[in-house]
Protein backbone atom coordinates (compact mmCIF):
# COMPACT_ATOMS: atom_id res chain seq x y z
CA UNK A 1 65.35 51.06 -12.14
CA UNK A 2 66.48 47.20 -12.16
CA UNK A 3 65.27 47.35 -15.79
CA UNK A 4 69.09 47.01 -17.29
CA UNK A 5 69.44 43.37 -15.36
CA UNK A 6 66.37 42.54 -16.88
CA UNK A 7 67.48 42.91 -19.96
CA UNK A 8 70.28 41.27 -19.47
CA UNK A 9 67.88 38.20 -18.18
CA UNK A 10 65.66 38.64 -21.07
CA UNK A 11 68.59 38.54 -23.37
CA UNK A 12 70.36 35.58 -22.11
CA UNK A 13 66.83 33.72 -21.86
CA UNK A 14 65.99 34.86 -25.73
CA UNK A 15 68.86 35.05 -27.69
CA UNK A 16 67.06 33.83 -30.41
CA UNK A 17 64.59 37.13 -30.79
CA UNK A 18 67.93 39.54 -31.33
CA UNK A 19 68.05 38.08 -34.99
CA UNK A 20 64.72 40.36 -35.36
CA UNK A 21 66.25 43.55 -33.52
CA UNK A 22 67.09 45.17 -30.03
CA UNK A 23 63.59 47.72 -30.36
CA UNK A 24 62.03 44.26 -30.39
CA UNK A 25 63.80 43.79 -26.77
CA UNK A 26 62.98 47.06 -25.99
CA UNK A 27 59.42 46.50 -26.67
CA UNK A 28 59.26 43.45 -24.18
CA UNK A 29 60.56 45.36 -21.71
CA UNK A 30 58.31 47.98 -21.92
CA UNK A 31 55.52 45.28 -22.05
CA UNK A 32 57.05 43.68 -18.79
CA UNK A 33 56.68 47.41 -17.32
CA UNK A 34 53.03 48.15 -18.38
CA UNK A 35 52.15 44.67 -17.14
CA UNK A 36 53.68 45.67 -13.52
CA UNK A 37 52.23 49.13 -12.96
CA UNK A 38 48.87 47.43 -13.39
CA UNK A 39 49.68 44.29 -11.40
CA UNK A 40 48.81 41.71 -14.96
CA UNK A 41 45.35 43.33 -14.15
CA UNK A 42 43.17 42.00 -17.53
CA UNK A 43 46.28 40.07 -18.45
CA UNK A 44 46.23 36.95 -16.36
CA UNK A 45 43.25 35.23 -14.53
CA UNK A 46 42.14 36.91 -11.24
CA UNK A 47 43.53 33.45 -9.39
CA UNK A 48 46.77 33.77 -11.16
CA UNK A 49 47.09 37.12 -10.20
CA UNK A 50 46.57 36.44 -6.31
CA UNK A 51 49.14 33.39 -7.44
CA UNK A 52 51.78 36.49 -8.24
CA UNK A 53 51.12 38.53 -5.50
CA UNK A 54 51.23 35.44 -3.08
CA UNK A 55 54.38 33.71 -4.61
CA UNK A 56 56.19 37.52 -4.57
CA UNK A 57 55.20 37.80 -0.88
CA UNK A 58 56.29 34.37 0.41
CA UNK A 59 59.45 34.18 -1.82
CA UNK A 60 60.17 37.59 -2.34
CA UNK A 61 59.91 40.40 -4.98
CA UNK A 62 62.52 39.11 -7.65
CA UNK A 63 59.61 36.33 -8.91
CA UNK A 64 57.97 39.50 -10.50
CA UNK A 65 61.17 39.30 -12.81
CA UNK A 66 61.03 35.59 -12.95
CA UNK A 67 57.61 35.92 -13.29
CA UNK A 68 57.62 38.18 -16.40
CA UNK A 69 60.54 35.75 -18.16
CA UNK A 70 58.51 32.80 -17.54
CA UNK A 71 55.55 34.68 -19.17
CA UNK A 72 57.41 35.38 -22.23
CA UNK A 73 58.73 32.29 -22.55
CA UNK A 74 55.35 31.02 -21.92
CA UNK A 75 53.96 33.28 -25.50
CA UNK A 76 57.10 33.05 -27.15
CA UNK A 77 55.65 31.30 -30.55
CA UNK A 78 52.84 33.64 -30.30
CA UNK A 79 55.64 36.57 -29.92
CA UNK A 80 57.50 34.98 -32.99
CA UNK A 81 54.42 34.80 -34.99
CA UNK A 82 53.17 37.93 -34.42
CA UNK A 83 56.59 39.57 -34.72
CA UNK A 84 56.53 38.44 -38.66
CA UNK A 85 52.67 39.97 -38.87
CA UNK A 86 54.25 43.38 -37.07
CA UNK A 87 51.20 42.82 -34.65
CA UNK A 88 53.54 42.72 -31.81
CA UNK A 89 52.82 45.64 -29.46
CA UNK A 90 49.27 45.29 -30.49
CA UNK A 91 48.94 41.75 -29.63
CA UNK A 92 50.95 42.23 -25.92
CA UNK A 93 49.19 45.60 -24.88
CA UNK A 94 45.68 44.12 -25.61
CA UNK A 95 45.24 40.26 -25.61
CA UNK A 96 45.14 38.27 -22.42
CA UNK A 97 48.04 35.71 -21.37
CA UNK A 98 46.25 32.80 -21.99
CA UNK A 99 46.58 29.17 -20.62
CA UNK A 100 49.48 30.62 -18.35
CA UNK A 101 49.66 28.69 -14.52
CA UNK A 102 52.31 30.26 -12.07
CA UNK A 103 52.30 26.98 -10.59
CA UNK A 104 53.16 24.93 -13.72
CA UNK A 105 56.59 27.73 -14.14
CA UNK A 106 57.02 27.85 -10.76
CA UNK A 107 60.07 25.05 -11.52
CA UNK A 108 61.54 27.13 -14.52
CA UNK A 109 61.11 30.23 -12.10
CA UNK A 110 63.10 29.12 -9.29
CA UNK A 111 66.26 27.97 -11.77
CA UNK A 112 66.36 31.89 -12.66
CA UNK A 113 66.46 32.57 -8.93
CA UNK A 114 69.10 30.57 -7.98
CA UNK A 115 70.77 32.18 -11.16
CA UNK A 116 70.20 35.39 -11.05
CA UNK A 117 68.77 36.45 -7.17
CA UNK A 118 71.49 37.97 -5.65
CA UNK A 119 71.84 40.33 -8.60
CA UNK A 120 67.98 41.08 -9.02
CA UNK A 121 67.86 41.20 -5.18
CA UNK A 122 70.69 44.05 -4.95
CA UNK A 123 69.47 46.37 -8.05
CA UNK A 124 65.94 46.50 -6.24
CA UNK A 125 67.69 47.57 -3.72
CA UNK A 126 69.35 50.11 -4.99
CA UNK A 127 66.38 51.90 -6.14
CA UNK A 128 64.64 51.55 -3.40
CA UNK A 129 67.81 53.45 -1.59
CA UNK A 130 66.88 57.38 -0.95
């Protein structure tokens, strides 16, 4: 899977959170995963989950990466906070993103694409090869 570039996205985005350790990475990106196989279903608001869908569609299936960066970013003093309670995988498997807007990241999102697209683009390509 494209998961390695996202790391690599993740950790260029958070540098910061690597003072804490790389399971803590680890445990984002397996948060990032959960929160694709059911589509941010009883994570975000039913309106901004047709705002995913439609904004993955239209400008193509790397915003799902942007997407989940922007979302972090979005919760990252909640993250931090929770990271010193060791609440973390607790508090990201089971409490809603709240106050999060595609359309007020949308910005931040397209600066990662026209960083990081063509790479993105070409890994999810590569496992969607036979």
């Amino acid at each position: 899977m494209y998961t390695y570039n996202i790391y690599l996205y993740y950790y260029k985005t958070f540098k910061y959170l690597l003072s804490y350790t790389i399971d803590m990475f680890t445990l984002l990106l397996q948060i990032c995963q959960q929160w694709f196989r059911q589509c941010f279903w009883n994570y975000l608001d039913w309106q901004e989950i047709c705002h995913y869908i439609c904004m993955c569609i239209v400008l193509g299936a790397d915003y799902q990466v942007y997407l989940c960066v922007a979302i972090l970013r979005h919760r990252c003093h909640d993250i931090l906070s929770t990271m010193q309670r060791k609440e973390l995988l607790e508090f990201l498997k089971e409490q809603p993103i709240i106050g999060f807007k595609v359309g007020e990241h949308l910005e931040y999102m397209q600066q990662l694409e026209s960083k990081y697209r063509k790479t993105i683009l070409s890994d999810m390509l590569d496992v969607a090869k036979p």
